[in-house]
Protein backbone atom coordinates (compact mmCIF):
# COMPACT_ATOMS: atom_id res chain seq x y z
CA UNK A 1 91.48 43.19 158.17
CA UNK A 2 90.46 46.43 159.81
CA UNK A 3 90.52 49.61 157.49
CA UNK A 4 93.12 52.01 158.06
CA UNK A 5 92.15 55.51 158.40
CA UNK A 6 95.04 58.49 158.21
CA UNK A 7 94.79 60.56 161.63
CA UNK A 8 95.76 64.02 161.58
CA UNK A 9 97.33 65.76 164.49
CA UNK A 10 95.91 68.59 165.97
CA UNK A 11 97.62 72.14 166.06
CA UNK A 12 94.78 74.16 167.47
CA UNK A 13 91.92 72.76 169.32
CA UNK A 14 89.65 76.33 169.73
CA UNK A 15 88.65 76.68 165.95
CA UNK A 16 85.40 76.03 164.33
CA UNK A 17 83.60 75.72 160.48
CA UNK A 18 80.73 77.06 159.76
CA UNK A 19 78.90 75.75 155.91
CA UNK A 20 76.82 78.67 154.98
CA UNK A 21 73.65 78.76 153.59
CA UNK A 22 71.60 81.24 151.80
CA UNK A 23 68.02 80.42 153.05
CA UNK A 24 68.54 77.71 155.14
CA UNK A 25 70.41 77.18 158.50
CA UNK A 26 74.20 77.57 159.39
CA UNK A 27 75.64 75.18 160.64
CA UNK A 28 78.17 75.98 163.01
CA UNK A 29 80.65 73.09 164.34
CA UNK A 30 82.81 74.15 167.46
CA UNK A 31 85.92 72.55 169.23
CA UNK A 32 85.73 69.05 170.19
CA UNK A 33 84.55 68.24 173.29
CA UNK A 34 86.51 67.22 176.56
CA UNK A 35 85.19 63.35 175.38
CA UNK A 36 86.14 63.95 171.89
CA UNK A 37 83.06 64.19 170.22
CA UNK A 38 81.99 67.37 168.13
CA UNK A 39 79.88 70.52 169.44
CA UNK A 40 77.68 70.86 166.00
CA UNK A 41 74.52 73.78 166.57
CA UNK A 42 72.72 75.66 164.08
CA UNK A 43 71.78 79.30 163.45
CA UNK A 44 69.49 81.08 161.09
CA UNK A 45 70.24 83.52 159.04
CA UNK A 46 68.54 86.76 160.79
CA UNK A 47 70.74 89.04 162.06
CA UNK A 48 69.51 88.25 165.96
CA UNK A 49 70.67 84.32 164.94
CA UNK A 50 73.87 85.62 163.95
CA UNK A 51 74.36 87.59 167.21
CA UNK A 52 73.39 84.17 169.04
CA UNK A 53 75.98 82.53 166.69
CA UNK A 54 78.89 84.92 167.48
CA UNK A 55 78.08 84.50 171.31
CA UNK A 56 77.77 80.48 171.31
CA UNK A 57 81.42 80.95 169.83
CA UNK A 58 82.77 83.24 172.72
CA UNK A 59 81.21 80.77 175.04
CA UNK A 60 83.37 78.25 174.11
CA UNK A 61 86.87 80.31 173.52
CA UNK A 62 87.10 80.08 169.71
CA UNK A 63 89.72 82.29 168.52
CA UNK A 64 89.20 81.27 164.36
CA UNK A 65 86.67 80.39 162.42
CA UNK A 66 86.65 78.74 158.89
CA UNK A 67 84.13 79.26 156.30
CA UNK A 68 83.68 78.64 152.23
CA UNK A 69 83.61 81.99 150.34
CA UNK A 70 79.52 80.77 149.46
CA UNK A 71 78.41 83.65 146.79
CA UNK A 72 77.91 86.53 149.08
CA UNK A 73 76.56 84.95 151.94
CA UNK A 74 79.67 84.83 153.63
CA UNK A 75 79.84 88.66 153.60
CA UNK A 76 77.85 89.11 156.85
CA UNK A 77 78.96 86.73 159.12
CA UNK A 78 82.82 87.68 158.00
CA UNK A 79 82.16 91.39 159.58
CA UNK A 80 80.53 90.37 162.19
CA UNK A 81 82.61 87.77 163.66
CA UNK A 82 85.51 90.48 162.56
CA UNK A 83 84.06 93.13 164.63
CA UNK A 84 83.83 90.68 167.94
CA UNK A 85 87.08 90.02 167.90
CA UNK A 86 86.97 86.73 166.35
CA UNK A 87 89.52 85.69 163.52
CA UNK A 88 88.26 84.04 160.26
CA UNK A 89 89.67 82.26 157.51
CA UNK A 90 87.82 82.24 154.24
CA UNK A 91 88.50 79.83 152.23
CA UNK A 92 88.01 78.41 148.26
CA UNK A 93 85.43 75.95 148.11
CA UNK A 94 87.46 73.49 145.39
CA UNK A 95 89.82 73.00 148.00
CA UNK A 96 87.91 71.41 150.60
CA UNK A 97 84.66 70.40 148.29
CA UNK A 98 85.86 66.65 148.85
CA UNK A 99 84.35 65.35 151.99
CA UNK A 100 84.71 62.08 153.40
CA UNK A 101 81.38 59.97 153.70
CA UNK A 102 77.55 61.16 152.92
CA UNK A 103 77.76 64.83 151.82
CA UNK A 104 75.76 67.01 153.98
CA UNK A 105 75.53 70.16 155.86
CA UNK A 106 76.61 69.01 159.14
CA UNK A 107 79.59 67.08 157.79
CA UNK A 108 80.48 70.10 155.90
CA UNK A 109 80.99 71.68 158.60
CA UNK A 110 83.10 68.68 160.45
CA UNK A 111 85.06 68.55 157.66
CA UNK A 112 86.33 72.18 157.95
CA UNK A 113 86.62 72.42 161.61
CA UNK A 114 88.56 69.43 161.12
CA UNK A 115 90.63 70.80 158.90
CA UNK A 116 91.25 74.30 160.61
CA UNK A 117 92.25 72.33 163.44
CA UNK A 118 95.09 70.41 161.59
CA UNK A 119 96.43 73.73 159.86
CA UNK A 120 95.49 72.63 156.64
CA UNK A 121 93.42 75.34 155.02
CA UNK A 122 94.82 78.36 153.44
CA UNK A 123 92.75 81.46 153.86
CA UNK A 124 91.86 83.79 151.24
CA UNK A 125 93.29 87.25 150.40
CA UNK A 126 91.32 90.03 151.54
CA UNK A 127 92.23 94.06 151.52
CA UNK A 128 91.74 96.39 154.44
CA UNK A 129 87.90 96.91 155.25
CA UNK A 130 88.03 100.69 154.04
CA UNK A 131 89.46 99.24 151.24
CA UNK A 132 86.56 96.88 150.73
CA UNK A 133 84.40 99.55 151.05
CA UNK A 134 85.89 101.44 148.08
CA UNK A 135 85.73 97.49 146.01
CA UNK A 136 81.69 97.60 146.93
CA UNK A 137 81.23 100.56 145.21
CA UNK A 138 83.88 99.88 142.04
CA UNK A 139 82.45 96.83 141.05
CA UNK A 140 78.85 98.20 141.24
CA UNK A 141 79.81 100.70 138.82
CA UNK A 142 81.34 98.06 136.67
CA UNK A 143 77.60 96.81 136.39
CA UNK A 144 76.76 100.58 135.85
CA UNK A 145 78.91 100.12 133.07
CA UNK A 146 78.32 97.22 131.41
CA UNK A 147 74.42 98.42 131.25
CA UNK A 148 75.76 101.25 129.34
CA UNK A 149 77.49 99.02 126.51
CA UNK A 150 74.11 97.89 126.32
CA UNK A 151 72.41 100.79 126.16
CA UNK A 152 75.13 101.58 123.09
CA UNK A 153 74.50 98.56 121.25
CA UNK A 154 70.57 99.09 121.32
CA UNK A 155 71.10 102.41 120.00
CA UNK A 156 73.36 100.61 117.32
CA UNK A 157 70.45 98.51 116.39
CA UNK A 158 68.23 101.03 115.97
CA UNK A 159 70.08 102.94 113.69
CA UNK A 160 71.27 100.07 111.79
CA UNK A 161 67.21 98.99 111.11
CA UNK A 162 66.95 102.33 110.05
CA UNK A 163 70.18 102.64 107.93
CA UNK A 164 70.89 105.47 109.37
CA UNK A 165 74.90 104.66 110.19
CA UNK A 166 76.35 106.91 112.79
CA UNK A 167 78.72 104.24 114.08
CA UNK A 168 79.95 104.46 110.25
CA UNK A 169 80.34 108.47 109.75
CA UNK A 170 82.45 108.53 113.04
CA UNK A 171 85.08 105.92 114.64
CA UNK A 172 83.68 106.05 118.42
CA UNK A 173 79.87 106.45 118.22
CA UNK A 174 79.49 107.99 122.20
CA UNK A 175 82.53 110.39 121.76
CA UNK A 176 81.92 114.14 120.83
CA UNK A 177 80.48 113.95 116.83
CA UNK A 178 78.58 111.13 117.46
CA UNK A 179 76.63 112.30 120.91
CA UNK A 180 75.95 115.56 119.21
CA UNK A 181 74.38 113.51 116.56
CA UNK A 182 72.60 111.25 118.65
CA UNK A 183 71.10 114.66 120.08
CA UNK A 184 69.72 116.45 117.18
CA UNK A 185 68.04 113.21 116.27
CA UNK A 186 66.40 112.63 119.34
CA UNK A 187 65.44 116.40 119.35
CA UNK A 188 63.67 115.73 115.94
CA UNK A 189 66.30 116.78 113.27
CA UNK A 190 66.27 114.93 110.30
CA UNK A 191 68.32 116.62 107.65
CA UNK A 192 71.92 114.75 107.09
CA UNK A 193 73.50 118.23 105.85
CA UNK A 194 72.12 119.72 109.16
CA UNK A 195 73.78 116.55 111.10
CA UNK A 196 76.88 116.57 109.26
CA UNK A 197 77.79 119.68 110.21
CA UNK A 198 78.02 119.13 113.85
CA UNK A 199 80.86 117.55 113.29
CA UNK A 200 84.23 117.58 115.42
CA UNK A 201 87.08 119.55 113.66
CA UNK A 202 89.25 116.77 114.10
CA UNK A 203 86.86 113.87 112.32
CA UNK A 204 88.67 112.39 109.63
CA UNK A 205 85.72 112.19 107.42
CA UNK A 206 84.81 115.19 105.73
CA UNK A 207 80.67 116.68 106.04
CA UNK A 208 79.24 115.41 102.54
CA UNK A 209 80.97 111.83 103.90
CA UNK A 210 79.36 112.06 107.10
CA UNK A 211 75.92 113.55 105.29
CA UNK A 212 75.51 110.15 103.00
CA UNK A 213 76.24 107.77 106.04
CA UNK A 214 73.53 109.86 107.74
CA UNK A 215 70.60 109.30 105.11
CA UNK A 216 67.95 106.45 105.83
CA UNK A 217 64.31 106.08 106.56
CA UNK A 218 63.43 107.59 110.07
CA UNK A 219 60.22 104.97 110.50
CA UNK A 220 58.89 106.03 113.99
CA UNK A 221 59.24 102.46 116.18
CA UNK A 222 62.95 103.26 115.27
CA UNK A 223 63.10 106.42 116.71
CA UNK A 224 61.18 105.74 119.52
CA UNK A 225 63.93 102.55 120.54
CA UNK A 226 66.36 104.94 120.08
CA UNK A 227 64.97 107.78 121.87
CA UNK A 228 64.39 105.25 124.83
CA UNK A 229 68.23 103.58 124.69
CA UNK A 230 69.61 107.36 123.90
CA UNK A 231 67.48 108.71 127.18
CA UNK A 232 68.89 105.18 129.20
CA UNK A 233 72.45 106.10 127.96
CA UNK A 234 72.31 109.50 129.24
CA UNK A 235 70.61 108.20 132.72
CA UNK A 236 73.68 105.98 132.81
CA UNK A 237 76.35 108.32 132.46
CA UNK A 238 75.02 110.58 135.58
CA UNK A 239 75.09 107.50 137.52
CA UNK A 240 78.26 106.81 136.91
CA UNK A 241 79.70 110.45 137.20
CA UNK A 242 77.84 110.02 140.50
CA UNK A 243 79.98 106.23 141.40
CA UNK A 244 83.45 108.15 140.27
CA UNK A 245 82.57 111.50 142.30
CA UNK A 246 81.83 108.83 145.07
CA UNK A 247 84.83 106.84 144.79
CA UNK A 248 87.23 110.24 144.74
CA UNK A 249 85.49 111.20 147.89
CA UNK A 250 86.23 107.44 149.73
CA UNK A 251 89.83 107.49 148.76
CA UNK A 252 90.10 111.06 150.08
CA UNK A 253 88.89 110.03 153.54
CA UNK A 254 91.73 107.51 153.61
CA UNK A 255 94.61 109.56 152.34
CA UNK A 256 93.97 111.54 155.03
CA UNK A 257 94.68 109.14 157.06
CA UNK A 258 98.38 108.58 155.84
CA UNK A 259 100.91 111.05 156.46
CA UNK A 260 102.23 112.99 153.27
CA UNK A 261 105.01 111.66 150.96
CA UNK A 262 107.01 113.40 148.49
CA UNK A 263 107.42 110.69 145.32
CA UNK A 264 110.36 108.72 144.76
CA UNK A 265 113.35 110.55 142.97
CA UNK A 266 112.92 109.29 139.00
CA UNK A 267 109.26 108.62 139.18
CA UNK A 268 108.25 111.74 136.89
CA UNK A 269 108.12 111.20 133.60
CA UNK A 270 105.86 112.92 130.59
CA UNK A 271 102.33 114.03 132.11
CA UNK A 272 99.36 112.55 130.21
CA UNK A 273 96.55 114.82 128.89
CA UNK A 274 94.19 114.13 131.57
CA UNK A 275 96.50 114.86 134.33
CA UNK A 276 95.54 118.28 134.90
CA UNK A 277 92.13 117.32 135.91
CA UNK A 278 92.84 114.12 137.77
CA UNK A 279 96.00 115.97 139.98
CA UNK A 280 94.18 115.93 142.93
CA UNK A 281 92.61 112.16 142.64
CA UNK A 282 96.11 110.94 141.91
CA UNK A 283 97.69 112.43 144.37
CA UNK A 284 95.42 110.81 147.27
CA UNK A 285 96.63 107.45 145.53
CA UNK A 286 100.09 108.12 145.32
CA UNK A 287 99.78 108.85 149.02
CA UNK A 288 98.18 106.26 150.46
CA UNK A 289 100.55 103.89 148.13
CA UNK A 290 103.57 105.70 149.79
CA UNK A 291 104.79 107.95 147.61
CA UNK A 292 104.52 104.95 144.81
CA UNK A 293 102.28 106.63 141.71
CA UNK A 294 100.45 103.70 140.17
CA UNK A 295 99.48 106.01 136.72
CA UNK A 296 103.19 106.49 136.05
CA UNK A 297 103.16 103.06 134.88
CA UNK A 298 102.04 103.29 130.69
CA UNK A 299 98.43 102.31 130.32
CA UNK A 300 97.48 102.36 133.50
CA UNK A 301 95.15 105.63 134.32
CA UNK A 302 93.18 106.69 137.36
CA UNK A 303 90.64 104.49 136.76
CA UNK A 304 92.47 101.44 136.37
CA UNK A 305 94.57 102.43 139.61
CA UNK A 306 91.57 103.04 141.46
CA UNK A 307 90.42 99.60 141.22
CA UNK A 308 93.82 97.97 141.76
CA UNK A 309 93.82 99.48 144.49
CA UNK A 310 90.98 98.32 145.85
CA UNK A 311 91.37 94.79 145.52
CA UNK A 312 95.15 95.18 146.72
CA UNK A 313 95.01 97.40 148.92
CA UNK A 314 98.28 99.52 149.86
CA UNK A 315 100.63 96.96 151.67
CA UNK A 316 101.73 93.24 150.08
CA UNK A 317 103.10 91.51 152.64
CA UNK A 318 100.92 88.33 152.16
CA UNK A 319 102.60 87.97 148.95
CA UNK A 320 106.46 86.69 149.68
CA UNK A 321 107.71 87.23 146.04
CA UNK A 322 107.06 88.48 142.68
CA UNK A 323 105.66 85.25 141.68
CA UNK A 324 103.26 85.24 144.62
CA UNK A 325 101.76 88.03 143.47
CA UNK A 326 101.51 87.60 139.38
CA UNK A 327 100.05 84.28 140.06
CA UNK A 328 97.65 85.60 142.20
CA UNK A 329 96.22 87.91 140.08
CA UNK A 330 96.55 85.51 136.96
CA UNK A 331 99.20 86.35 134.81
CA UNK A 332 101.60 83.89 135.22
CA UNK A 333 102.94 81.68 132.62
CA UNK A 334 100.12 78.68 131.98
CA UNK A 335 103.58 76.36 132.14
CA UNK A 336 102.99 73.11 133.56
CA UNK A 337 106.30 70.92 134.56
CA UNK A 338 106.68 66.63 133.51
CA UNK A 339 110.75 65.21 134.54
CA UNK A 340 112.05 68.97 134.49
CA UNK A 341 110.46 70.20 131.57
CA UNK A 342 107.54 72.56 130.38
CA UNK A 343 104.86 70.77 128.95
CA UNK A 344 100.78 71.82 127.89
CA UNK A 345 98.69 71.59 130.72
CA UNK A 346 95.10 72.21 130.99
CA UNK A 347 94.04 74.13 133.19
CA UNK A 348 91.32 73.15 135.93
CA UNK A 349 89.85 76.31 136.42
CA UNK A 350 90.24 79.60 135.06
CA UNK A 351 91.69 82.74 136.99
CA UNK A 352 88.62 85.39 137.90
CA UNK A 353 90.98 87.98 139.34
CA UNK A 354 89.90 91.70 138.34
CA UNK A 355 93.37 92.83 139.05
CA UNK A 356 94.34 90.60 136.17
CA UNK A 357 91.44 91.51 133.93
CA UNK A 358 92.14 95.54 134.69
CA UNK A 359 96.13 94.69 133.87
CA UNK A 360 95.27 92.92 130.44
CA UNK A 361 92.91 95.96 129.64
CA UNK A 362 95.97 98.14 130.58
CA UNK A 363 98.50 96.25 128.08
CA UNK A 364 95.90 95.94 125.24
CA UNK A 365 96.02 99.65 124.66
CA UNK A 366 99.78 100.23 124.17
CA UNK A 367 99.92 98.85 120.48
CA UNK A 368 101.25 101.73 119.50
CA UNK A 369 102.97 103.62 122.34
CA UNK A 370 106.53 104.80 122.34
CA UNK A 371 107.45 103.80 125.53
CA UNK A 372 109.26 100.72 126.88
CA UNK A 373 106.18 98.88 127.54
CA UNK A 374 104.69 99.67 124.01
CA UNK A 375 108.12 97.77 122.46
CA UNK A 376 107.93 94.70 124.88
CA UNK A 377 104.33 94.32 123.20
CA UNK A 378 105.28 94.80 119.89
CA UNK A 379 108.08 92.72 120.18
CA UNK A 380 106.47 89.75 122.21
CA UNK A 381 103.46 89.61 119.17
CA UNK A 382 105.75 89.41 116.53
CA UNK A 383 107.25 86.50 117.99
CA UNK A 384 104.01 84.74 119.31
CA UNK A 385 100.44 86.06 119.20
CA UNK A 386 98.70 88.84 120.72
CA UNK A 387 96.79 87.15 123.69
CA UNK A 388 100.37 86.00 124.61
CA UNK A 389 101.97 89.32 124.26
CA UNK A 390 99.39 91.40 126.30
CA UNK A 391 99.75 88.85 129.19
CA UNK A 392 103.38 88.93 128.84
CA UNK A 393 103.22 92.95 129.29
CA UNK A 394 100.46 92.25 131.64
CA UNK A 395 102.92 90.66 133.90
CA UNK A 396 105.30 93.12 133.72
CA UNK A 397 102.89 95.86 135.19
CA UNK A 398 101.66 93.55 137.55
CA UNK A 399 105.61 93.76 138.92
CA UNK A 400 106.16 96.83 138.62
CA UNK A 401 103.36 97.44 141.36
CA UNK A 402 104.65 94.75 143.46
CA UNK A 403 107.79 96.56 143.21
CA UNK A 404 106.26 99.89 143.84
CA UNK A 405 103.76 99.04 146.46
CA UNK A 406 106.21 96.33 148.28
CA UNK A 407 109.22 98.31 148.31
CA UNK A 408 108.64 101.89 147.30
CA UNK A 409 110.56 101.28 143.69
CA UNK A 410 109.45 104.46 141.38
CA UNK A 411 108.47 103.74 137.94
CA UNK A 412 111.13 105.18 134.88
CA UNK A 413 110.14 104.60 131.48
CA UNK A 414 113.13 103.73 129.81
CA UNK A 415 111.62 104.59 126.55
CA UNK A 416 111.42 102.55 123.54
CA UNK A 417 114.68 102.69 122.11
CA UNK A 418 116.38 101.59 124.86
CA UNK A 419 114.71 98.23 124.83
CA UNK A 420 114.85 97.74 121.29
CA UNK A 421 118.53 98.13 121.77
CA UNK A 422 118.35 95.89 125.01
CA UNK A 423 117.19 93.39 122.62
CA UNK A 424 119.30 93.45 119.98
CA UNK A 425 122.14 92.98 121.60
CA UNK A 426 120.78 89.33 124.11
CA UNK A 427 119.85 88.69 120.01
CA UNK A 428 123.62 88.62 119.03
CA UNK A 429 124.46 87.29 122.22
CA UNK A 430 122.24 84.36 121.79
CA UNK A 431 123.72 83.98 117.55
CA UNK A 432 127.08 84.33 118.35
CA UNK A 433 126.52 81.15 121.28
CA UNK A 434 124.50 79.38 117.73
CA UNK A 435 127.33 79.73 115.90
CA UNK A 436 129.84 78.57 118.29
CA UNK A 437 127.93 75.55 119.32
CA UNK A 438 127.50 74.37 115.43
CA UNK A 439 131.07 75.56 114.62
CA UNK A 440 130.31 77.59 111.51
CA UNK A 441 132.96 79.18 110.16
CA UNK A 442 132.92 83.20 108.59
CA UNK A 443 133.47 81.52 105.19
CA UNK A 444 130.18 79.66 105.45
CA UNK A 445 128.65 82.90 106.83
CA UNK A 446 129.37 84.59 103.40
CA UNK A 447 128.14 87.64 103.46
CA UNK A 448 126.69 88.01 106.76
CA UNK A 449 130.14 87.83 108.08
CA UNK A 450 131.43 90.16 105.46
């Protein structure tokens, strides 16, 4: 019997794939041929090879490319086949992993020309390049960052082998007390009565408290580990003074770009401490987001808006809905559906999206906040557990920007009260349909009903 193969039909004949490599060649398959066979050629990875590439391309009228997002290899080749004019679709690699026959480079590369060809590949999401620009240098200083918990935790350790307990005396061991601390050790002091009274007036712990966390034996490899993390932690910081200065400078360039907006009527609300010195920085978001101000939103501060904002970018229309978008950036409900209902599913990969991870952080810091936000939290915890909850609120921010960002919709805190009360009364709403649908009566009620 001869073996039936499923036949595809084509949609668009001048598209090609291209499996990357990171030291070895690219190989590049073009349109079909006029005798249906495929135009397969490979490229090195120099930037000369990639010129070659992008004119082998243009030779033979490709108007779209298709390539696996391959670590960062893809980077290159993206912006330059961008800046000749030639579309590209990037594209997860789970999705088209699965290739028919012998695995190999060239029939990667089939396989997604083939595929592009059909329509069947889904490109990626992918900001503005000025926006990408401001993402480079965000997620560097996210490494900047992370080397500075480091740095902290060394410093930790050496204090700890010396019993010398800083991180005990005060609650935040790189705030105010406990740099000034960190200081006059390094500078040679030794006395814990001398220490404890560079203390913060607003430390909860009094000086003779701090002075007998502060008393240990100062051996000298100690100190020296801890002059070396201290001096690291310091380096650190300047860097990534330098990354922020850097950052406020990019998204200056681009607000300058938009025309000025006057914010939505109802999107003030009660200014945060740090607003003052982060006016100016705020206002270049607010303006290239349309008048939308991201920080309005509870828990969400420049920082956090920054970086949203550079993996978004100012304008959502790839994303059709609100559930477009929260699944995108991984806070939708892990619900999977069996004959109509939800039901556990496992899930086959987990959701990498910083927009996501930068919401979470948001939520996870409105434990005890008054505002509307704060309550959902509170509420949402009691009731399940709080990974649950600060997804749940995680979500709502998430569409709240969508709203913002999509359709100019100005934040308004309704405050905490106002949801409490929200909730009370879909609480007796939801009892009163109980007690109709199990017929109890006000004499079974008792007192309740009294």
């Amino acid at each position: 019997m001869a073996r039936r193969t499923n036949r595809f039909d084509e949609v668009q004949r001048y598209v090609a794939g291209i499996d990357l490599a990171g030291h070895a060649d690219h190989y590049v398959c073009g349109p079909r041929k006029d005798d249906g066979t495929h135009d397969i050629e490979h490229f090195g990875t120099t930037t000369n090879e990639i010129l070659r590439m992008v004119a082998w391309l243009k030779e033979r009228k490709v108007v779209s490319v298709a390539m696996e997002s391959t670590s960062v290899y893809w980077i290159y080749v993206y912006d330059m086949l961008e800046k000749a004019g030639i579309g590209c679709l990037l594209v997860d690699t789970r999705t088209v992993k699965i290739v028919p026959g012998r695995k190999s480079d060239v029939k990667d590369c089939q396989w997604l020309q083939k595929l592009h060809s059909c329509g069947l590949l889904r490109g990626a999401f992918r900001p503005p390049e000025e926006f990408n620009a401001v993402r480079s240098v965000i997620r560097e200083s996210e490494n900047v960052r992370q080397m500075r918990t480091q740095s902290i935790q060394s410093i930790q350790k050496s204090l700890d082998q010396m019993n010398v307990r800083v991180h005990h005396a005060v609650s935040d061991i790189d705030g105010v007390t406990g740099m000034r601390i960190l200081a006059a050790i390094v500078g040679g002091e030794r006395d814990p009565r001398v220490l404890a009274k560079l203390r913060d007036k607003r430390c909860r712990k009094s000086e003779a408290e701090i002075a007998e966390e502060l008393t240990g034996n100062w051996r000298e490899e100690h100190l020296f580990n801890l002059k070396q993390a201290y001096d690291t932690l310091c380096f650190l910081d300047e860097r990534i003074a330098d990354y922020d200065r850097q950052v406020r400078d990019m998204y200056a360039k681009i607000a300058a770009k938009f025309p000025p907006v006057e914010p939505p009527p109802g999107g003030t609300g009660p200014k945060k401490p740090k607003d003052k010195d982060d006016a100016k920085a705020k206002a270049d978001l607010a303006r290239i987001c349309g008048g939308f101000d991201m920080t309005k939103i509870d828990g969400i501060g420049y920082d956090n808006a920054a970086a949203i904002l550079s993996e978004l970018g100012p304008c959502l229309d790839a994303f059709p809905t609100e559930s477009h978008f929260v699944s995108y950036v991984g806070v939708a409900p892990a619900l999977g559906k069996s004959a109509g209902k939800n039901v556990s599913s496992r899930k086959k990969h987990k959701n990498t999206s910083r927009v996501g991870l930068v919401l979470k952080l948001a939520a996870s810091t409105l434990t005890r906040s008054e505002s509307s936000l704060g309550a959902r939290l509170r509420c949402t915890r009691s009731r399940t557990c709080s990974r649950t909850a600060i997804k749940d609120v995680a979500r709502e921010m998430a569409k709240r920007i969508y709203r913002g960002l999509r359709f100019g919709q100005a934040y308004v805190d309704e405050g905490e009260q106002a949801y409490l009360e929200r909730t009370r009364e879909r609480t007796i709403k939801s009892m009163k349909k109980k007690i109709l649908k199990l017929g109890i009566s006000a004499k079974e009620l008792g007192i309740f009903a009294a």
